[in-house]
C-alpha atoms as a PDB file:
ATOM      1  CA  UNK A   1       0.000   0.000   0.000  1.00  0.00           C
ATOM      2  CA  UNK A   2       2.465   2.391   1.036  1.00  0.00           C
ATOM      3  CA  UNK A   3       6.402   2.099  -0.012  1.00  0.00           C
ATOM      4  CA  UNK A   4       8.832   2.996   2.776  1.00  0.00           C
ATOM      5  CA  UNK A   5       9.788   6.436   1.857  1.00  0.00           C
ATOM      6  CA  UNK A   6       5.883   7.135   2.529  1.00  0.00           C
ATOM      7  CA  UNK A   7       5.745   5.357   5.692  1.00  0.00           C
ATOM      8  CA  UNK A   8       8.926   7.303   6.993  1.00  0.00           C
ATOM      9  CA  UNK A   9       7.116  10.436   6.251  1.00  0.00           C
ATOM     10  CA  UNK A  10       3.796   9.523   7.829  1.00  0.00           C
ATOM     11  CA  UNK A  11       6.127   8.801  10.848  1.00  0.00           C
ATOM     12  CA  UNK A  12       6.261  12.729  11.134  1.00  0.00           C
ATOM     13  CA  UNK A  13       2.789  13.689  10.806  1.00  0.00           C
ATOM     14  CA  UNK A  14       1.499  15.855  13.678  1.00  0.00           C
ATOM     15  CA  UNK A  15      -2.864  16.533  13.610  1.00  0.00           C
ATOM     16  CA  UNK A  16      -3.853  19.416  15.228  1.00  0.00           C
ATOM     17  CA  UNK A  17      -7.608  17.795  15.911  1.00  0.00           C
ATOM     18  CA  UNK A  18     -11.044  19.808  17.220  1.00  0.00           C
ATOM     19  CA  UNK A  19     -12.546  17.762  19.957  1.00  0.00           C
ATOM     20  CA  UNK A  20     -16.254  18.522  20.291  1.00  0.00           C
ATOM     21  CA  UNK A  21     -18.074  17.844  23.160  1.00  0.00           C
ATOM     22  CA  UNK A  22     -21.609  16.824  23.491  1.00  0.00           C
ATOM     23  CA  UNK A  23     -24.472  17.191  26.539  1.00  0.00           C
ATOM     24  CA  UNK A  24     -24.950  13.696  26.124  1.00  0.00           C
ATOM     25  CA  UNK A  25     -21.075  12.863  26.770  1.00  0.00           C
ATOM     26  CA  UNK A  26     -20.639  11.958  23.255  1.00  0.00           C
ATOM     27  CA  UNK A  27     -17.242  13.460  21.396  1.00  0.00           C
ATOM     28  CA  UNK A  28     -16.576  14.336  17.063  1.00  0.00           C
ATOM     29  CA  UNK A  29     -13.127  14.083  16.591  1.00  0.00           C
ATOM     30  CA  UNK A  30     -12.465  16.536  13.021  1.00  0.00           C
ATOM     31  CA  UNK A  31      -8.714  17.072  11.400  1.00  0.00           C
ATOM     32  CA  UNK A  32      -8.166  20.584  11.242  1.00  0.00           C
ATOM     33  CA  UNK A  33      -4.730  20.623  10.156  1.00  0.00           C
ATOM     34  CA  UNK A  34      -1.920  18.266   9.732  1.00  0.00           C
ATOM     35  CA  UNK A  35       1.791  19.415   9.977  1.00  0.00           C
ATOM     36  CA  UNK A  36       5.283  17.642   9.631  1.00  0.00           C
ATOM     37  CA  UNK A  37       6.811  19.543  12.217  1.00  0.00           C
ATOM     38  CA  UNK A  38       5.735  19.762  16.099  1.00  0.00           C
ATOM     39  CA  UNK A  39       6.530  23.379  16.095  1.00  0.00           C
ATOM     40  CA  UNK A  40       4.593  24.102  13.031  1.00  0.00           C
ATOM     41  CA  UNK A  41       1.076  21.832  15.075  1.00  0.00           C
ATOM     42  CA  UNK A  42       1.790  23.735  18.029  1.00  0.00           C
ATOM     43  CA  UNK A  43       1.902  27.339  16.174  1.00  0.00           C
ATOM     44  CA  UNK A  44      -1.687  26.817  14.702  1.00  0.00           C
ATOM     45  CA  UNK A  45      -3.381  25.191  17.900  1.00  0.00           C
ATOM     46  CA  UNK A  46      -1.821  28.193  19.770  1.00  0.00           C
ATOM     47  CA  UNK A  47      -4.233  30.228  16.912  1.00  0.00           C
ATOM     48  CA  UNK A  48      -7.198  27.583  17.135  1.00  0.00           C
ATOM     49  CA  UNK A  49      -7.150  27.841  21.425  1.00  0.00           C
ATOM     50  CA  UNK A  50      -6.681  31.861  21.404  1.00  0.00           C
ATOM     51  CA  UNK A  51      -9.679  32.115  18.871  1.00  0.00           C
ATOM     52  CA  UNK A  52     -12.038  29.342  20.363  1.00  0.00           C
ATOM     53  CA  UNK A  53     -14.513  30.685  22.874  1.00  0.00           C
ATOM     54  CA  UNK A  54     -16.731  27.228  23.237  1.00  0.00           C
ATOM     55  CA  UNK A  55     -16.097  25.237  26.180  1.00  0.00           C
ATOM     56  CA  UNK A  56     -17.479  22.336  24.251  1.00  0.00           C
ATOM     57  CA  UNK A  57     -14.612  22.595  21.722  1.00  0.00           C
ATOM     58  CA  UNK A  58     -11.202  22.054  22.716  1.00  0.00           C
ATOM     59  CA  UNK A  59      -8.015  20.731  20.719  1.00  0.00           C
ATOM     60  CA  UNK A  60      -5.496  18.684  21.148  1.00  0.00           C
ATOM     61  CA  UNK A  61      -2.350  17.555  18.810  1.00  0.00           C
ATOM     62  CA  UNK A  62      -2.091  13.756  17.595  1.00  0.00           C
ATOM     63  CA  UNK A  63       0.566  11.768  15.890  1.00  0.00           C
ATOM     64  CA  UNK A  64      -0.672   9.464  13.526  1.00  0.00           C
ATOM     65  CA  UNK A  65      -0.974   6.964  15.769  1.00  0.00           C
ATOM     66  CA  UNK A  66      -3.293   8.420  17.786  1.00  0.00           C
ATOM     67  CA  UNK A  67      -1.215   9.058  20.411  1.00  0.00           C
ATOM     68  CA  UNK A  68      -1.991  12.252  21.896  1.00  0.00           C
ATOM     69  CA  UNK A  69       0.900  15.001  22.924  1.00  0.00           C
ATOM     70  CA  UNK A  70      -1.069  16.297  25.854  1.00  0.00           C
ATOM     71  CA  UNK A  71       2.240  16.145  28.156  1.00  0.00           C
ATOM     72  CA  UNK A  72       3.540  18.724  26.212  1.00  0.00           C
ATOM     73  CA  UNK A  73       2.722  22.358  27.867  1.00  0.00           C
ATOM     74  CA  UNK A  74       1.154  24.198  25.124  1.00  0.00           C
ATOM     75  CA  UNK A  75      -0.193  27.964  25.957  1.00  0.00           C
END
């Protein structure tokens, strides 16, 4: 599916990801931006968390895994 040259890069792949909160305790993940560099995800959820006035919608940063980089402080 994928040759190793793509693999390496999907390795890098940071998603900045809108978590949306419902009453009934149910969550929509939604891609809002992938980047290839930490600092580059970090620069536009800085943007996404200084614009967002919903406490319903917060966002967090992903690797393509799906492991989430919530240990790192972000403002």
């Amino acid at each position: 599916m994928f040759n190793n040259n793509e693999r390496d890069n999907m390795k890098n792949i940071i998603l900045v990801v809108e978590i949306t909160k419902f009453s009934d305790d149910s969550y929509i993940y939604t891609i809002k931006k992938d980047a290839d560099t930490l600092e580059k995800a970090t620069e536009y959820l800085v943007a996404l968390k200084t614009l967002n006035n919903k406490k319903s919608i917060s966002y967090e940063l992903f690797n393509v895994l799906g492991q989430s980089h919530i240990n790192r402080k972000v403002a």
